[in-house]
C-alpha atoms as a PDB file:
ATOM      1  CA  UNK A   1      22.898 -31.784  58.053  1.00  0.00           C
ATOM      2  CA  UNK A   2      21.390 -34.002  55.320  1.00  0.00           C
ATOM      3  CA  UNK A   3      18.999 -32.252  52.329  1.00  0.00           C
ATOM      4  CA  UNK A   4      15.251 -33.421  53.601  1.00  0.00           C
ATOM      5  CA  UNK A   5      14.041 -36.000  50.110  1.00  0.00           C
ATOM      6  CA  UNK A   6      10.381 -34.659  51.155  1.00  0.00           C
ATOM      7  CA  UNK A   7      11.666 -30.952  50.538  1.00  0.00           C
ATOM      8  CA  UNK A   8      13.407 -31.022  47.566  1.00  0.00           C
ATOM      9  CA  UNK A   9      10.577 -32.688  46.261  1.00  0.00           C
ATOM     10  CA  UNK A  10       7.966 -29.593  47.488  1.00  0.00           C
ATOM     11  CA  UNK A  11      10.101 -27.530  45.604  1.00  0.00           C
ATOM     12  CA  UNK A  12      10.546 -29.704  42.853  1.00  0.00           C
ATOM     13  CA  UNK A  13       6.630 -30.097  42.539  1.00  0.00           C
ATOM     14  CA  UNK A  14       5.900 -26.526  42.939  1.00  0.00           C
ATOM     15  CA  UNK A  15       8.686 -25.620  39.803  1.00  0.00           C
ATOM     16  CA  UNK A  16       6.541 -27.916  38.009  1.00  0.00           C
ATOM     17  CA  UNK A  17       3.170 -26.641  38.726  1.00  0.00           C
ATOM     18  CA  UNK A  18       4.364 -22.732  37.753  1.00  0.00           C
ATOM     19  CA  UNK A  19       3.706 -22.175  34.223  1.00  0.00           C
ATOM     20  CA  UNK A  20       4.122 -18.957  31.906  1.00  0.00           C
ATOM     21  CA  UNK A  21       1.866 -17.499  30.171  1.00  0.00           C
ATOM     22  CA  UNK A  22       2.900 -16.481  26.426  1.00  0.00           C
ATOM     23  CA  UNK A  23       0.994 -15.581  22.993  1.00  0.00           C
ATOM     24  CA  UNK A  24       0.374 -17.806  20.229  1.00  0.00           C
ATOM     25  CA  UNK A  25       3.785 -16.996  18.509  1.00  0.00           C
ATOM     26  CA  UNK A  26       5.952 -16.910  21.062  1.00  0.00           C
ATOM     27  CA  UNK A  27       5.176 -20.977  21.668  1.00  0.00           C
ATOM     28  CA  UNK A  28       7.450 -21.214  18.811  1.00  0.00           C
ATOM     29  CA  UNK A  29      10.557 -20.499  20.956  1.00  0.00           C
ATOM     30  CA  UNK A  30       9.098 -22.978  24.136  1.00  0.00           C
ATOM     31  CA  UNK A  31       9.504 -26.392  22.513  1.00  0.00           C
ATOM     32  CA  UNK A  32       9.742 -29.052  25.190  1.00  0.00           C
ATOM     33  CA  UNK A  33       8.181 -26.591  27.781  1.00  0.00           C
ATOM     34  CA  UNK A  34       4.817 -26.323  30.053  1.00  0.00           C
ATOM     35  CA  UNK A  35       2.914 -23.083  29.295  1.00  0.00           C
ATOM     36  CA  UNK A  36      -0.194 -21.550  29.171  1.00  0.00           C
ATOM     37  CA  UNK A  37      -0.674 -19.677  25.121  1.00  0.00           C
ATOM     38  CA  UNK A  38      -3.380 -18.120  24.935  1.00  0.00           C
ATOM     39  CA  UNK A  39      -4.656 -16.568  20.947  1.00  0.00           C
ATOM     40  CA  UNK A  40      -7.818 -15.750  19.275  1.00  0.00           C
ATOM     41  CA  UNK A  41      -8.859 -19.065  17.204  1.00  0.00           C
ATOM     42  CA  UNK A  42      -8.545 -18.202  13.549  1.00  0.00           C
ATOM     43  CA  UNK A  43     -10.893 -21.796  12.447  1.00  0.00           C
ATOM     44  CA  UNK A  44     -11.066 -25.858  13.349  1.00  0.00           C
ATOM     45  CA  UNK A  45     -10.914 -28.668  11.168  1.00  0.00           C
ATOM     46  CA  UNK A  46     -11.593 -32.591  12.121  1.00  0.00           C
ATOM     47  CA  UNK A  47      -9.656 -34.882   9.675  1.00  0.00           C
ATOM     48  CA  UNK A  48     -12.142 -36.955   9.878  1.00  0.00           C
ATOM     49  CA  UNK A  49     -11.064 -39.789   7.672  1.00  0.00           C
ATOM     50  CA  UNK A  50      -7.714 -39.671   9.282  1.00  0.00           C
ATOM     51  CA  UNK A  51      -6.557 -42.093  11.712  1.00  0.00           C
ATOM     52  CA  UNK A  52      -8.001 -40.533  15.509  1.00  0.00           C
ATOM     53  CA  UNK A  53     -10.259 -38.266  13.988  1.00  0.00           C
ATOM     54  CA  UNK A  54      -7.698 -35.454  15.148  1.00  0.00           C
ATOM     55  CA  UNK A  55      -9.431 -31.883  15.541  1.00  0.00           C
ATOM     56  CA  UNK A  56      -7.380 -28.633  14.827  1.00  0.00           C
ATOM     57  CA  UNK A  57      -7.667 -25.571  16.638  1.00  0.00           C
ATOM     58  CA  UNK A  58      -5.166 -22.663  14.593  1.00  0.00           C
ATOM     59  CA  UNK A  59      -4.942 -19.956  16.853  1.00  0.00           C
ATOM     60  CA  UNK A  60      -3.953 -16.439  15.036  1.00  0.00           C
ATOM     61  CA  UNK A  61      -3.336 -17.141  12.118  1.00  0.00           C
ATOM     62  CA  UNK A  62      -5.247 -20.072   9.834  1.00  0.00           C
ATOM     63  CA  UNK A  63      -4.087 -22.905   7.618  1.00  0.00           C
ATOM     64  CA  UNK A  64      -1.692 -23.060   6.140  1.00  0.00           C
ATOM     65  CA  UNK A  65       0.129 -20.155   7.290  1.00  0.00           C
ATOM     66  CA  UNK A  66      -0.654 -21.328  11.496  1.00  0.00           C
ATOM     67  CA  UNK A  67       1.990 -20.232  14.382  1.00  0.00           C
ATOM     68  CA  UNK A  68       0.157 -22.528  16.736  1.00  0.00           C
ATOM     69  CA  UNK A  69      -2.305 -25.434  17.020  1.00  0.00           C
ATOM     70  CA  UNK A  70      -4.624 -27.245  19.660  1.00  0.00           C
ATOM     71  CA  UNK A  71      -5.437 -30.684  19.071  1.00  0.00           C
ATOM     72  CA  UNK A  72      -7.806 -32.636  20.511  1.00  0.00           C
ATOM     73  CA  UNK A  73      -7.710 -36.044  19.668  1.00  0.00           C
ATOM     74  CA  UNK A  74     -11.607 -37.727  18.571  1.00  0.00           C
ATOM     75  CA  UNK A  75     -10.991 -40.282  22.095  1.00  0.00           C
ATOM     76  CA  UNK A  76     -10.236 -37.174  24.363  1.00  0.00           C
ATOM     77  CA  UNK A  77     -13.683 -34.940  22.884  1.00  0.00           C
ATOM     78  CA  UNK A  78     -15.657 -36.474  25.834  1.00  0.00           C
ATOM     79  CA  UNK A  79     -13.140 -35.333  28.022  1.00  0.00           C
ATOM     80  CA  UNK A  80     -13.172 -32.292  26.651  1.00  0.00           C
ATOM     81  CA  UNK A  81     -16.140 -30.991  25.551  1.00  0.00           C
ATOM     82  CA  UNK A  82     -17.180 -27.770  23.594  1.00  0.00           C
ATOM     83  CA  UNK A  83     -14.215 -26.561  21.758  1.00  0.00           C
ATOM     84  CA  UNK A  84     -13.740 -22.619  21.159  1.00  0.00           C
ATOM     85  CA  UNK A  85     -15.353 -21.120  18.489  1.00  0.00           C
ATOM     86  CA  UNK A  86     -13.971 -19.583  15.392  1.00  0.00           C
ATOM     87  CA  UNK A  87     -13.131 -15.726  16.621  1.00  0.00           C
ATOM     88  CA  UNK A  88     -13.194 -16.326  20.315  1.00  0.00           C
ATOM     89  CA  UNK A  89     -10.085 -15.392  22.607  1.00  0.00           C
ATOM     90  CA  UNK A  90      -9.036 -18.439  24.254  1.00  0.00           C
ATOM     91  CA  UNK A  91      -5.744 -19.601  26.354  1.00  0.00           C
ATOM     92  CA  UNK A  92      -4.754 -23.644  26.235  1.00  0.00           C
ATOM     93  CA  UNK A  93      -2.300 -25.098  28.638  1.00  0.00           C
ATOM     94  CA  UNK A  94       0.098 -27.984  28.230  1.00  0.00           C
ATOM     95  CA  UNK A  95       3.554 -28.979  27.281  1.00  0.00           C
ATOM     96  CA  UNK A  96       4.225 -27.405  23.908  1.00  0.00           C
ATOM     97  CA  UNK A  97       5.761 -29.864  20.890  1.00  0.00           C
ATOM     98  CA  UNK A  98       6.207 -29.667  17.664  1.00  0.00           C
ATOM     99  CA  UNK A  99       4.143 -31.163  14.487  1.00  0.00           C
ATOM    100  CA  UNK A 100       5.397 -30.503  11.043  1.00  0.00           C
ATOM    101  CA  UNK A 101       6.736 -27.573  12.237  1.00  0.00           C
ATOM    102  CA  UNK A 102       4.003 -25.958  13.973  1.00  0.00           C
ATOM    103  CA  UNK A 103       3.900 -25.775  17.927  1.00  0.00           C
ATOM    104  CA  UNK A 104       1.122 -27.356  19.169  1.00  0.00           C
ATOM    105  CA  UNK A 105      -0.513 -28.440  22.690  1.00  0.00           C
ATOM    106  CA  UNK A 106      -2.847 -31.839  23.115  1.00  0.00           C
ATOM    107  CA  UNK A 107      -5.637 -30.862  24.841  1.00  0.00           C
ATOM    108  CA  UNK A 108      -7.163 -33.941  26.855  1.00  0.00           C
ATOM    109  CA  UNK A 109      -9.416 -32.920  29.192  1.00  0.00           C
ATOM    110  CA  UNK A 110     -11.613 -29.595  29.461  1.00  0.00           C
ATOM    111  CA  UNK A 111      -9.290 -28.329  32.402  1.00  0.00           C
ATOM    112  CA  UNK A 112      -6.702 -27.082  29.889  1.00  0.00           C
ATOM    113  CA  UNK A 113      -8.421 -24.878  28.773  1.00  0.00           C
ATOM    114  CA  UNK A 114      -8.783 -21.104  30.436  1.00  0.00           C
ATOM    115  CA  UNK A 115     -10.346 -17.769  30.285  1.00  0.00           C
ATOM    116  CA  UNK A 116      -7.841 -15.327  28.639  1.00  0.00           C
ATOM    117  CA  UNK A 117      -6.030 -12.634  31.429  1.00  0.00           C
ATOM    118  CA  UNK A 118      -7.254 -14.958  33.995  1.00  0.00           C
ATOM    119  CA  UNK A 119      -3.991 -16.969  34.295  1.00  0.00           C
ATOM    120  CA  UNK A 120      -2.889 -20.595  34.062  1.00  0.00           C
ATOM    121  CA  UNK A 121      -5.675 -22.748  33.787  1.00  0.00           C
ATOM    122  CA  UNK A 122      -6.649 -25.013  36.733  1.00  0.00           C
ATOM    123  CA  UNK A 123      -4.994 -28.672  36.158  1.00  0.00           C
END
């Protein structure tokens, strides 16, 4: 018997849609990867006068010493929202990459982000 297309591709969808959960420096070691990180943020900066307006979100640890960043791009903040204050516990899903050396996620809609011991956040 032949392998069913439509079932390899439920399990191929449902491998996708699993993520883990893991700690602001533990991103570090999921480069290329889907997770949810979840971190206290440590402070946020807009570069304003840089090209997309980028906002930073460190979480754990601040500038210049960060282990991970959020960044919303100035396009995505209507998408997006309120960002996380400056001492709150929050948890950010996406696919992890690297930026100068720092992991970071893009954050471009308000659905990536989650409440902290409450899992995965809803895509």
């Amino acid at each position: 018997m032949r392998p069913r297309p439509f079932a390899a591709a439920l399990v191929l969808f449902a491998s996708i849609g699993q993520c883990q959960t893991i700690t602001a420096a533990q991103a570090r070691e999921h480069d290329g990867e889907t997770a949810t990180v979840c971190g206290v943020a440590q402070n946020e900066h807009t570069a304003a006068t840089t090209r997309g307006k980028p906002t930073f979100i460190d979480l754990d640890s601040s500038f210049p010493y960060q282990i991970f960043s959020i960044l919303v791009w100035d396009e995505d903040r209507p998408n997006v929202g309120e960002l996380p204050h400056t001492g709150s516990k929050v948890c950010v899903t996406g696919l992890i990459n690297y930026y100068h050396g720092v992991p970071r996620i893009v954050v471009k809609n308000s659905a990536q982000f989650g409440i902290p011991g409450a899992g995965p956040a809803k895509r």
